[in-house]
PDB file of N, CA and C in Angstrom:
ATOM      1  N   UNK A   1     -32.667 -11.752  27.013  1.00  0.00           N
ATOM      2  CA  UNK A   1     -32.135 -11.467  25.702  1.00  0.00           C
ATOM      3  C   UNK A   1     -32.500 -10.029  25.326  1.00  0.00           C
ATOM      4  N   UNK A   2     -31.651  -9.671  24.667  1.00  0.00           N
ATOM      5  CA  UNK A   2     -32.110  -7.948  24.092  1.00  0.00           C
ATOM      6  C   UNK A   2     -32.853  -8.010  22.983  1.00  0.00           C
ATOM      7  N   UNK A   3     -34.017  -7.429  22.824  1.00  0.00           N
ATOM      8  CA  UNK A   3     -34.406  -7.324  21.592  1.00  0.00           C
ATOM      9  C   UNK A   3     -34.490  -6.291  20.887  1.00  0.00           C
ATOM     10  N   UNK A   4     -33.351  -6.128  19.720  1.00  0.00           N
ATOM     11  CA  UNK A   4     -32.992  -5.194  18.800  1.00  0.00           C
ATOM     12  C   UNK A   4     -34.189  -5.371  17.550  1.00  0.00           C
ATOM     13  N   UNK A   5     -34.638  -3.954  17.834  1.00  0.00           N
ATOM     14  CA  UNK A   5     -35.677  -3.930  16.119  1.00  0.00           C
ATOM     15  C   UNK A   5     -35.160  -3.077  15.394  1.00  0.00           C
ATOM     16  N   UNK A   6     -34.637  -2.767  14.362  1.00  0.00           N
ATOM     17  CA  UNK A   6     -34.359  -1.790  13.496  1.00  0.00           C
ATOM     18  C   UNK A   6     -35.876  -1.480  12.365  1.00  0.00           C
ATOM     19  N   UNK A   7     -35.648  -0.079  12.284  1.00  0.00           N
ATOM     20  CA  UNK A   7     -37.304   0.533  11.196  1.00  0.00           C
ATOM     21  C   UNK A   7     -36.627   0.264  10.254  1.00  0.00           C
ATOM     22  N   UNK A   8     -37.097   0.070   9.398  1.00  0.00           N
ATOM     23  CA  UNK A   8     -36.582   0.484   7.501  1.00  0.00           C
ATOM     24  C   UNK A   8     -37.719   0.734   6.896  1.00  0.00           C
ATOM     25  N   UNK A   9     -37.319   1.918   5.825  1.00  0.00           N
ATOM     26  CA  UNK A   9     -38.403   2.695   4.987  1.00  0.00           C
ATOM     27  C   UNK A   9     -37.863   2.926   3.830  1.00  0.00           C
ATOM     28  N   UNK A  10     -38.081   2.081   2.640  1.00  0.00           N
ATOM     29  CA  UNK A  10     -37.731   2.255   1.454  1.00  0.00           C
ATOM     30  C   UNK A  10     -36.578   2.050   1.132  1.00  0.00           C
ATOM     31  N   UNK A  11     -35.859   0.995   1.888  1.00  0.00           N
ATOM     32  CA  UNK A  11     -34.596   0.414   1.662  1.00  0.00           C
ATOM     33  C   UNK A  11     -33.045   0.986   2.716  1.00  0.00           C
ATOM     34  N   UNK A  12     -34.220   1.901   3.149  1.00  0.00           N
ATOM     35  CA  UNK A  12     -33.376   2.167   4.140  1.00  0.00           C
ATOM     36  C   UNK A  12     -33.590   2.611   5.740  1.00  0.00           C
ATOM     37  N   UNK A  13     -32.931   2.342   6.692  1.00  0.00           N
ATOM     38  CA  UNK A  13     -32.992   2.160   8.431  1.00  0.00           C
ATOM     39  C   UNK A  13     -33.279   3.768   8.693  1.00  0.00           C
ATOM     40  N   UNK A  14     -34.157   3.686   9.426  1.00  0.00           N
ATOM     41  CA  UNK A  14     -34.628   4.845  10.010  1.00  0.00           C
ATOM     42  C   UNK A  14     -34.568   4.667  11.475  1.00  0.00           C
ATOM     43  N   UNK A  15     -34.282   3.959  11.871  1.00  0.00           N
ATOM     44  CA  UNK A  15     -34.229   4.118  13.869  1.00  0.00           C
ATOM     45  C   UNK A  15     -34.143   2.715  14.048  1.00  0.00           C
ATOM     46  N   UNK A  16     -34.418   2.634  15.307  1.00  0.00           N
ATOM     47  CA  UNK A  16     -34.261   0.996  16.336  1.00  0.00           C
ATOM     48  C   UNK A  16     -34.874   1.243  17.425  1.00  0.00           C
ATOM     49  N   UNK A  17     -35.561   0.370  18.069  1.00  0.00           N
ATOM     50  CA  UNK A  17     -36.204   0.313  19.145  1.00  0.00           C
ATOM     51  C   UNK A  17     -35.450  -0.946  20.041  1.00  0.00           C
ATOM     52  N   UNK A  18     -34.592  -0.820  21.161  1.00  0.00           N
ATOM     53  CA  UNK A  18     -33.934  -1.903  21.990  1.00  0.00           C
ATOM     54  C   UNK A  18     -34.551  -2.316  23.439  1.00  0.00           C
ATOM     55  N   UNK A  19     -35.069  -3.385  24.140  1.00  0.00           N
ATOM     56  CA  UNK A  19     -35.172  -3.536  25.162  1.00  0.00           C
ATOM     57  C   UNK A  19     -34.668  -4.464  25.707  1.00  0.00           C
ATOM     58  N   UNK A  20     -34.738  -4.865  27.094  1.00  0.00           N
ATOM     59  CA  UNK A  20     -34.375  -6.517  27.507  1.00  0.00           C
ATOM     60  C   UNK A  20     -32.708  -6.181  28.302  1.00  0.00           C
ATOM     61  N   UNK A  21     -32.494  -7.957  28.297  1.00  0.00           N
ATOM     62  CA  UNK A  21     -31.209  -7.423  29.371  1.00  0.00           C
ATOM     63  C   UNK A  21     -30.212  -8.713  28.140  1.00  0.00           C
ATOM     64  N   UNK A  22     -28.864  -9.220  28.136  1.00  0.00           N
ATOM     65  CA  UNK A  22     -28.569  -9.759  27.630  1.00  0.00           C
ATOM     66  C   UNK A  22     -28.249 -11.012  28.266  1.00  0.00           C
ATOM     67  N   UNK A  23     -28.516 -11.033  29.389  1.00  0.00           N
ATOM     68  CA  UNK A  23     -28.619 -12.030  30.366  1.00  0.00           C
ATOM     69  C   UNK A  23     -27.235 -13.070  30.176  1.00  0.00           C
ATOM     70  N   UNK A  24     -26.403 -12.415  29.921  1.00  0.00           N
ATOM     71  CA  UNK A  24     -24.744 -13.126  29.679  1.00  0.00           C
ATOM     72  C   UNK A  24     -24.109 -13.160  31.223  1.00  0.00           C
ATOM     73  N   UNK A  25     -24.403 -12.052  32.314  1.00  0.00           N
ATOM     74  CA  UNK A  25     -24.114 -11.808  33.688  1.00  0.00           C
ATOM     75  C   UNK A  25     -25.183 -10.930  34.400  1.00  0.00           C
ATOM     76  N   UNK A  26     -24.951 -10.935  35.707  1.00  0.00           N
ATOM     77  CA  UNK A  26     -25.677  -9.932  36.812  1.00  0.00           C
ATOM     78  C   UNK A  26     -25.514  -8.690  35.986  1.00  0.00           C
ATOM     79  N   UNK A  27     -26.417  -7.625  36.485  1.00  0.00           N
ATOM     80  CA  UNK A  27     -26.801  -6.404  35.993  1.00  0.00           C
ATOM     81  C   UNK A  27     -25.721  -5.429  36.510  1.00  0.00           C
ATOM     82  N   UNK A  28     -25.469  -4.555  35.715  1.00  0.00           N
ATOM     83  CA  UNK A  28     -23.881  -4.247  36.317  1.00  0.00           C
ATOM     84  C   UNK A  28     -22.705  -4.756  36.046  1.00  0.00           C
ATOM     85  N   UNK A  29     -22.534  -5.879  35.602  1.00  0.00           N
ATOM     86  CA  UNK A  29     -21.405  -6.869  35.283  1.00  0.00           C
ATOM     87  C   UNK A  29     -21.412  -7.291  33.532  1.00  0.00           C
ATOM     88  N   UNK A  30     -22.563  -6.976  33.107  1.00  0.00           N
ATOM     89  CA  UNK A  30     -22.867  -7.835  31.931  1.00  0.00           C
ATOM     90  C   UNK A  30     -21.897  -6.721  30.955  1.00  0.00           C
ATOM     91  N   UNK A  31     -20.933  -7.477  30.015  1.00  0.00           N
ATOM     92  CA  UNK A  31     -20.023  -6.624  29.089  1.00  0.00           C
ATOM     93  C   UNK A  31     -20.755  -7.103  28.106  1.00  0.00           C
ATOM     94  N   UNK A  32     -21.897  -7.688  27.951  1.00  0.00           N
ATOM     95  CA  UNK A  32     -22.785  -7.445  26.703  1.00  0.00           C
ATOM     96  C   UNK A  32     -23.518  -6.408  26.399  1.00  0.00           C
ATOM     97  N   UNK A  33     -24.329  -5.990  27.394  1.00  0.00           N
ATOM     98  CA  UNK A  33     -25.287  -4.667  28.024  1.00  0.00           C
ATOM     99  C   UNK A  33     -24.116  -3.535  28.392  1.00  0.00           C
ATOM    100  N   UNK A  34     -22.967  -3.299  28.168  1.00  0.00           N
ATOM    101  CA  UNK A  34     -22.481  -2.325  28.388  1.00  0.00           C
ATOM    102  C   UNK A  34     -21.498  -2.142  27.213  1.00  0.00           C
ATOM    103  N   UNK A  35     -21.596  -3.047  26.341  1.00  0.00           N
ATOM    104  CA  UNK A  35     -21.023  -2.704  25.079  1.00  0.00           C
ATOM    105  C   UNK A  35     -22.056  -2.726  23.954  1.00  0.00           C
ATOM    106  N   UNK A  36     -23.491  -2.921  24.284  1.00  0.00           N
ATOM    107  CA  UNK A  36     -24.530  -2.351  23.421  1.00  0.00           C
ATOM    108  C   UNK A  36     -24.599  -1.048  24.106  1.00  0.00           C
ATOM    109  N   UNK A  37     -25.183  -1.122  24.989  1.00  0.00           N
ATOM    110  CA  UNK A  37     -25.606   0.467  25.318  1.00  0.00           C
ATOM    111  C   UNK A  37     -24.403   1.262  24.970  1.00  0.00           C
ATOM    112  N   UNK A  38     -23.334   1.322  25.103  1.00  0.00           N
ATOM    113  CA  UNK A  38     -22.410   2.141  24.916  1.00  0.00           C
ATOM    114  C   UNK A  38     -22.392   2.574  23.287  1.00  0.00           C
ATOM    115  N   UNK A  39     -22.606   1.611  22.463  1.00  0.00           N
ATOM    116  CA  UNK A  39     -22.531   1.333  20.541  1.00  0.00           C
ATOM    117  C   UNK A  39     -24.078   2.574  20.682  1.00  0.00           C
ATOM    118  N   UNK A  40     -25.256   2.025  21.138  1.00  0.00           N
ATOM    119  CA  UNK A  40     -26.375   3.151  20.967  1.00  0.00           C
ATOM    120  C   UNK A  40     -26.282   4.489  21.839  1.00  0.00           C
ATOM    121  N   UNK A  41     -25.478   4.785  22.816  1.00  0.00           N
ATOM    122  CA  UNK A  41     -25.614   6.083  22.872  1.00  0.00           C
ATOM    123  C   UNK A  41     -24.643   6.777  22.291  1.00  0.00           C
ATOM    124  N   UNK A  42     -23.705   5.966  21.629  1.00  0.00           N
ATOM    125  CA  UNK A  42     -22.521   6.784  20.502  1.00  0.00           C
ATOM    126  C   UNK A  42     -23.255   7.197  19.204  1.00  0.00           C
ATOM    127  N   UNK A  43     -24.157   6.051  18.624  1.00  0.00           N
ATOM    128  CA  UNK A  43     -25.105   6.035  17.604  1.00  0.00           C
ATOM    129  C   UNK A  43     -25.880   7.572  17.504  1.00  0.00           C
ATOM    130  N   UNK A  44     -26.846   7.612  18.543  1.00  0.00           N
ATOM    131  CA  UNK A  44     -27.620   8.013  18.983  1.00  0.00           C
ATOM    132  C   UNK A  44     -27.128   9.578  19.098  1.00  0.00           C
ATOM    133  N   UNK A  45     -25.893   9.968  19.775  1.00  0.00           N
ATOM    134  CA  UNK A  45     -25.186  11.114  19.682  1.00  0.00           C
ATOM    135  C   UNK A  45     -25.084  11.468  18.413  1.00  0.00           C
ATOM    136  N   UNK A  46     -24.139  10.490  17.460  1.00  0.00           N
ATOM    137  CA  UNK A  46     -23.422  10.947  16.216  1.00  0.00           C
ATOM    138  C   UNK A  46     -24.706  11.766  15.514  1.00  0.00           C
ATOM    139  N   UNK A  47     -25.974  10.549  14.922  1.00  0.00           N
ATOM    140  CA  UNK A  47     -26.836  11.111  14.559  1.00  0.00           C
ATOM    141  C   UNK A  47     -27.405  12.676  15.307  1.00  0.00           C
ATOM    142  N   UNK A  48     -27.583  12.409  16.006  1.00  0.00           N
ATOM    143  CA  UNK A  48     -27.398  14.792  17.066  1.00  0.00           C
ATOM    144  C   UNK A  48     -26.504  15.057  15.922  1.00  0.00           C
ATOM    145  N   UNK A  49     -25.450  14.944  16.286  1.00  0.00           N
ATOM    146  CA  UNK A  49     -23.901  15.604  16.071  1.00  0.00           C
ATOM    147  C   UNK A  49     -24.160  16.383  14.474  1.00  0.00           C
ATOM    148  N   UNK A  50     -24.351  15.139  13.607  1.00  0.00           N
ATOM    149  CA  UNK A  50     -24.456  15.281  12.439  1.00  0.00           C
ATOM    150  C   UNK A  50     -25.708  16.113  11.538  1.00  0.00           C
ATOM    151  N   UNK A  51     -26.376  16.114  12.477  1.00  0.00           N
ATOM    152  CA  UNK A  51     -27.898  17.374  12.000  1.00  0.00           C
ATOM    153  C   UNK A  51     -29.035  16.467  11.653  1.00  0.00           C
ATOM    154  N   UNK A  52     -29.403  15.211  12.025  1.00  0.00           N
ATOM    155  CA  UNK A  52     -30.073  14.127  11.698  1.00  0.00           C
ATOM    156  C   UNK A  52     -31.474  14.649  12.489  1.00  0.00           C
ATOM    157  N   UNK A  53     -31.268  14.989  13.591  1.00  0.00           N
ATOM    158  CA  UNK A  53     -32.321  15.482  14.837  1.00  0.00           C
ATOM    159  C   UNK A  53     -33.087  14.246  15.407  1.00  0.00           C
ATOM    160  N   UNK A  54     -32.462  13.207  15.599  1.00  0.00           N
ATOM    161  CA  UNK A  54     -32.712  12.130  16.202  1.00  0.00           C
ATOM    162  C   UNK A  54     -34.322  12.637  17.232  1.00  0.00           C
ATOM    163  N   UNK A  55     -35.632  11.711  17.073  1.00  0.00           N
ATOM    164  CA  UNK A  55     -36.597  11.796  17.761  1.00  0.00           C
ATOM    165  C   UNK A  55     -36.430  10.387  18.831  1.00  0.00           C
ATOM    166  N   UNK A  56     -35.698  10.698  20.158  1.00  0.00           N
ATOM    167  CA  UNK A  56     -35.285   9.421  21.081  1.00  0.00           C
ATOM    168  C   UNK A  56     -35.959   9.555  22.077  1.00  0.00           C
ATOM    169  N   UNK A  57     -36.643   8.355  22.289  1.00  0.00           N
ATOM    170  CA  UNK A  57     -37.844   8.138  23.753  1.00  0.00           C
ATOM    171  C   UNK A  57     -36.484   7.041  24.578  1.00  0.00           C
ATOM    172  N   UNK A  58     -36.911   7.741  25.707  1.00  0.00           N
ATOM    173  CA  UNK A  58     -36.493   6.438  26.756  1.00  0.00           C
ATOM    174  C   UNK A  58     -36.973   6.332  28.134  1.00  0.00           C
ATOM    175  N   UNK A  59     -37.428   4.954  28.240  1.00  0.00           N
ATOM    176  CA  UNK A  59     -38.100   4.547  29.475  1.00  0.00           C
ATOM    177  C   UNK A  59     -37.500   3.466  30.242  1.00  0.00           C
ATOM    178  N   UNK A  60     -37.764   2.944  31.067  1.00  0.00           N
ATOM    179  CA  UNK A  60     -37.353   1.787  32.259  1.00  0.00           C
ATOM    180  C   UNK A  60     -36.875   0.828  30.391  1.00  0.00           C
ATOM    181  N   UNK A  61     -35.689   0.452  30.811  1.00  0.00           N
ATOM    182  CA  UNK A  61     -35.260  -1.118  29.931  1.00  0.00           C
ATOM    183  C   UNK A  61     -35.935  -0.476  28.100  1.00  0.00           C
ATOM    184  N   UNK A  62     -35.828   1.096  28.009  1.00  0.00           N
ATOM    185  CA  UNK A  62     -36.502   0.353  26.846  1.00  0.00           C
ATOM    186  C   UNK A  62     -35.824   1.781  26.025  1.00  0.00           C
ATOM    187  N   UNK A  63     -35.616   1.976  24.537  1.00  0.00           N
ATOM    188  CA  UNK A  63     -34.818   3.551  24.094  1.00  0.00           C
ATOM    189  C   UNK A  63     -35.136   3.168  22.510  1.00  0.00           C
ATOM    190  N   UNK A  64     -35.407   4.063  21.978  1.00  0.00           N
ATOM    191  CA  UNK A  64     -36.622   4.107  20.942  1.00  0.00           C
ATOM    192  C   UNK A  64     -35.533   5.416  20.270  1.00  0.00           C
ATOM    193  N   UNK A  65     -35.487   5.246  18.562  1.00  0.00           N
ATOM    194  CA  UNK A  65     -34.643   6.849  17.745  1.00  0.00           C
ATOM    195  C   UNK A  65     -35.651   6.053  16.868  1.00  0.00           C
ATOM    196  N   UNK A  66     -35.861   7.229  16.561  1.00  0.00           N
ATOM    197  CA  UNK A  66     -36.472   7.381  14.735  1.00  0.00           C
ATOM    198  C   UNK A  66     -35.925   8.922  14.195  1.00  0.00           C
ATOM    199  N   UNK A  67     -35.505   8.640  12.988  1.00  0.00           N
ATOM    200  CA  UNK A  67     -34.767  10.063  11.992  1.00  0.00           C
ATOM    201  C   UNK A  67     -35.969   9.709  10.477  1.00  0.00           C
ATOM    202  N   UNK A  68     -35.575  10.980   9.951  1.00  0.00           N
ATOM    203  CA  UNK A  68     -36.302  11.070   8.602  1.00  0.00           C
ATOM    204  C   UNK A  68     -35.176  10.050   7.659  1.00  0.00           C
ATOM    205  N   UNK A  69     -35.670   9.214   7.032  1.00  0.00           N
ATOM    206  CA  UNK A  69     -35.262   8.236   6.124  1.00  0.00           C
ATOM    207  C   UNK A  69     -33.995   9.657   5.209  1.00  0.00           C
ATOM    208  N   UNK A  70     -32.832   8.972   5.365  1.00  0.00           N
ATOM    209  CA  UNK A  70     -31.476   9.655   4.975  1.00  0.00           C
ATOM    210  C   UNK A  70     -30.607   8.730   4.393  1.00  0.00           C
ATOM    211  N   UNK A  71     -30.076   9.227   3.453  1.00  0.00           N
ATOM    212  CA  UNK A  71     -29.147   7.417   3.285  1.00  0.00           C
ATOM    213  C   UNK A  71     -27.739   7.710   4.510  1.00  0.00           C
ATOM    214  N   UNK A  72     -27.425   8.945   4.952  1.00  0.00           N
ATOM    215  CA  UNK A  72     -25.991   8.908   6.080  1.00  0.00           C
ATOM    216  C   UNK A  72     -26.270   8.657   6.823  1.00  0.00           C
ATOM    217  N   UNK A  73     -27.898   8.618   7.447  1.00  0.00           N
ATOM    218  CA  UNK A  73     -28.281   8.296   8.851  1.00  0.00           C
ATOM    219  C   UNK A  73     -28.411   6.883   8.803  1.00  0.00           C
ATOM    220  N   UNK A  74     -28.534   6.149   7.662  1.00  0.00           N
ATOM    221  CA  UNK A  74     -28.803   5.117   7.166  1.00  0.00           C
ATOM    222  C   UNK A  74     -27.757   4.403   7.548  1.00  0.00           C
ATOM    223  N   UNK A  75     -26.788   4.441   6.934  1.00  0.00           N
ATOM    224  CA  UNK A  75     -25.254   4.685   6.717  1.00  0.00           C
ATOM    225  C   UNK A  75     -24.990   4.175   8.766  1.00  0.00           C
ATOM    226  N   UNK A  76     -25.029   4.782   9.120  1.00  0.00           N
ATOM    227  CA  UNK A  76     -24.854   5.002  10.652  1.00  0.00           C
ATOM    228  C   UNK A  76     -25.562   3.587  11.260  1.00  0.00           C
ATOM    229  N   UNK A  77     -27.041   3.687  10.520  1.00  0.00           N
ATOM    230  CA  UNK A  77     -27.427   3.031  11.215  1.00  0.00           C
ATOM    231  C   UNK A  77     -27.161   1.509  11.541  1.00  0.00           C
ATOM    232  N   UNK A  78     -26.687   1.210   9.648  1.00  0.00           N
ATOM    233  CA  UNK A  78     -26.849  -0.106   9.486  1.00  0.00           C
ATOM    234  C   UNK A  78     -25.063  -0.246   9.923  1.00  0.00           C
ATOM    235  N   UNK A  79     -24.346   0.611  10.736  1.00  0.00           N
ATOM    236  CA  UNK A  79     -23.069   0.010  11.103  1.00  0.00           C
ATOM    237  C   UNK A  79     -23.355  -0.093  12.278  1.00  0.00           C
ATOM    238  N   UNK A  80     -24.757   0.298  13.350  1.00  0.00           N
ATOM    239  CA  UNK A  80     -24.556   0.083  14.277  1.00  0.00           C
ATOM    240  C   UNK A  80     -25.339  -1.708  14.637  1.00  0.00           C
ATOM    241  N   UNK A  81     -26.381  -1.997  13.500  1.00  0.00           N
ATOM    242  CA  UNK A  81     -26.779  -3.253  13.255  1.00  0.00           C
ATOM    243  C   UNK A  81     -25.236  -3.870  13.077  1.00  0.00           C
ATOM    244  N   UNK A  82     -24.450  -3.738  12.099  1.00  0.00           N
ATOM    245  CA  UNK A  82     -23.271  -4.980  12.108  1.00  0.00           C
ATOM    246  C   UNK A  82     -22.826  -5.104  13.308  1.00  0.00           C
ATOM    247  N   UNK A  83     -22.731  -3.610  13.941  1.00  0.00           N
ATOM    248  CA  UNK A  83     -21.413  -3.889  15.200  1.00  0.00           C
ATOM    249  C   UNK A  83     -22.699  -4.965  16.505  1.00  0.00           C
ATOM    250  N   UNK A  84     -24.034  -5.055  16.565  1.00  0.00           N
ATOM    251  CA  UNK A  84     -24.555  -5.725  17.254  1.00  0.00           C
ATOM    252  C   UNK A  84     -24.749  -7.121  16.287  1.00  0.00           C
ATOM    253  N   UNK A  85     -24.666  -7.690  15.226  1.00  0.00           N
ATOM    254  CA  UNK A  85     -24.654  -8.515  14.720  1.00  0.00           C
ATOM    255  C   UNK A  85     -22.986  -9.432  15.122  1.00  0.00           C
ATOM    256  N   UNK A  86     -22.063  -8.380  15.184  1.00  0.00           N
ATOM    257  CA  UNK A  86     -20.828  -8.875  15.701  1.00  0.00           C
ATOM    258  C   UNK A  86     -21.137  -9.318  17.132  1.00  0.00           C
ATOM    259  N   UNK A  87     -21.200  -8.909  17.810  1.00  0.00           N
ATOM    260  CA  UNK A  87     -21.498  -8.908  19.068  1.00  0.00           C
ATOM    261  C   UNK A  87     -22.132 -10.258  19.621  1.00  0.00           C
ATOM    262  N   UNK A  88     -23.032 -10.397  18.823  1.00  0.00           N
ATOM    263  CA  UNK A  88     -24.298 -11.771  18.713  1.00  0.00           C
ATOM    264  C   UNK A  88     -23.081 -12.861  18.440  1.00  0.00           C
ATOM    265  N   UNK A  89     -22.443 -12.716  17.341  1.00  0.00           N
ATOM    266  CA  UNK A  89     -21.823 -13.963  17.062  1.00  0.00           C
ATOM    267  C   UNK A  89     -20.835 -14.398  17.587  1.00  0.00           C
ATOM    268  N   UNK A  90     -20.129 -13.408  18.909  1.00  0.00           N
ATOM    269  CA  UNK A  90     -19.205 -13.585  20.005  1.00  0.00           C
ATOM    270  C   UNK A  90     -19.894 -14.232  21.202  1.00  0.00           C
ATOM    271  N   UNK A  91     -20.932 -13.724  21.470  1.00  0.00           N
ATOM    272  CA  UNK A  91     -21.923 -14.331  22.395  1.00  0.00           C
ATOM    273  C   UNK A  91     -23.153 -14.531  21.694  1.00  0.00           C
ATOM    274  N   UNK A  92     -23.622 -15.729  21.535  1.00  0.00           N
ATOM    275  CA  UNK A  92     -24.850 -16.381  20.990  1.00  0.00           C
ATOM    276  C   UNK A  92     -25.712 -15.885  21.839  1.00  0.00           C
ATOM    277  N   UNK A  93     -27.259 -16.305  21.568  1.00  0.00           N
ATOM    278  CA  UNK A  93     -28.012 -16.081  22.416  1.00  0.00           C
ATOM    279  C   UNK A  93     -28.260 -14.695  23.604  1.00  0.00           C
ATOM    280  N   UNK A  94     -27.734 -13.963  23.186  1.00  0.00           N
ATOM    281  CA  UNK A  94     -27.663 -12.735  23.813  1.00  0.00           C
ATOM    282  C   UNK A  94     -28.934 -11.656  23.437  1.00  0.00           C
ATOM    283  N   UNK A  95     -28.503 -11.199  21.908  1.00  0.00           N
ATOM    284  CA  UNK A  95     -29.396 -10.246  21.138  1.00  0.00           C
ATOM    285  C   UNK A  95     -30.166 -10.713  20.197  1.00  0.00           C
ATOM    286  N   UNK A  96     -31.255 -11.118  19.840  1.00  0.00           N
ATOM    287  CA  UNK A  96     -32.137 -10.776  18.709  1.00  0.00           C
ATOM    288  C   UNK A  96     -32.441  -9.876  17.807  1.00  0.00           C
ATOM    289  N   UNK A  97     -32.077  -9.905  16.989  1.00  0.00           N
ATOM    290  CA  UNK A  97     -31.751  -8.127  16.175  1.00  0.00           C
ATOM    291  C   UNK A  97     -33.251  -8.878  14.677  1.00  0.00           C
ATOM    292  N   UNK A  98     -34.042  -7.754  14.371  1.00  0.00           N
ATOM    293  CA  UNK A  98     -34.774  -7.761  13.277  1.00  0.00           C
ATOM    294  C   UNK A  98     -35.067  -6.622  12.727  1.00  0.00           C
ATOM    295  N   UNK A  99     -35.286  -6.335  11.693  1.00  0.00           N
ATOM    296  CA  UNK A  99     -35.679  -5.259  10.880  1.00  0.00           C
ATOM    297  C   UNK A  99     -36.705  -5.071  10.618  1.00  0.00           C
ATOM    298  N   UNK A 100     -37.755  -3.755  10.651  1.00  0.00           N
ATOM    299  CA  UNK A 100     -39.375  -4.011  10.788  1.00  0.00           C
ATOM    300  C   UNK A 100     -39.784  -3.067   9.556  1.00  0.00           C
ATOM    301  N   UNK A 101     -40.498  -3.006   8.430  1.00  0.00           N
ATOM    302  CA  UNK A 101     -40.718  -1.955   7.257  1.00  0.00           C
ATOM    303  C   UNK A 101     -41.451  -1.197   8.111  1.00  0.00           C
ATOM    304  N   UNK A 102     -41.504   0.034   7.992  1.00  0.00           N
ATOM    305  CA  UNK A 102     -42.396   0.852   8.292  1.00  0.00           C
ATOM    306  C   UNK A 102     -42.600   1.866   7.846  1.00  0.00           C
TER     307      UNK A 102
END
């Protein structure tokens, strides 16, 4: 299962931390894991794009953004939570998505 954490700080999303596999198919095959990853490195760009200065770690299975609390980055963020909340409810059991204060 993927586990999606989203930050929030004062009412609003400041980053996500994702790991895991979605275990829907083999690695390579899975159109769950390739239509998340694809939603976070569009995310992940826009915020660049837009002057946000995205701070993004990434290691084996694992990709980490934190931005300074913004309401447009905000904005961004919490559409990239729906579009994985959509996602979840096409395939159950796939993603775990939570929101962490920080």
């Amino acid at each position: 299962m993927i586990r999606a954490e989203f930050y929030g700080s004062k009412g609003l999303l400041t980053g996500f931390s994702f790991s895991g596999h979605s275990g829907y198919a083999e690695s390579g095959s899975d159109i769950v894991c390739a239509a998340f990853s694809s939603a976070v490195q569009l995310t992940a760009n826009m915020l660049d794009e837009f002057g946000f200065s995205p701070d993004i770690t990434v290691e084996d299975n694992l990709i980490e953004c934190r931005v300074k609390p913004d309401k447009d980055a905000s904005r961004m963020l919490t559409q990239l939570r729906l579009h994985f909340e959509s996602i979840s409810e096409e395939f159950p059991n796939t993603i775990n998505i939570t929101i962490s204060e920080v």
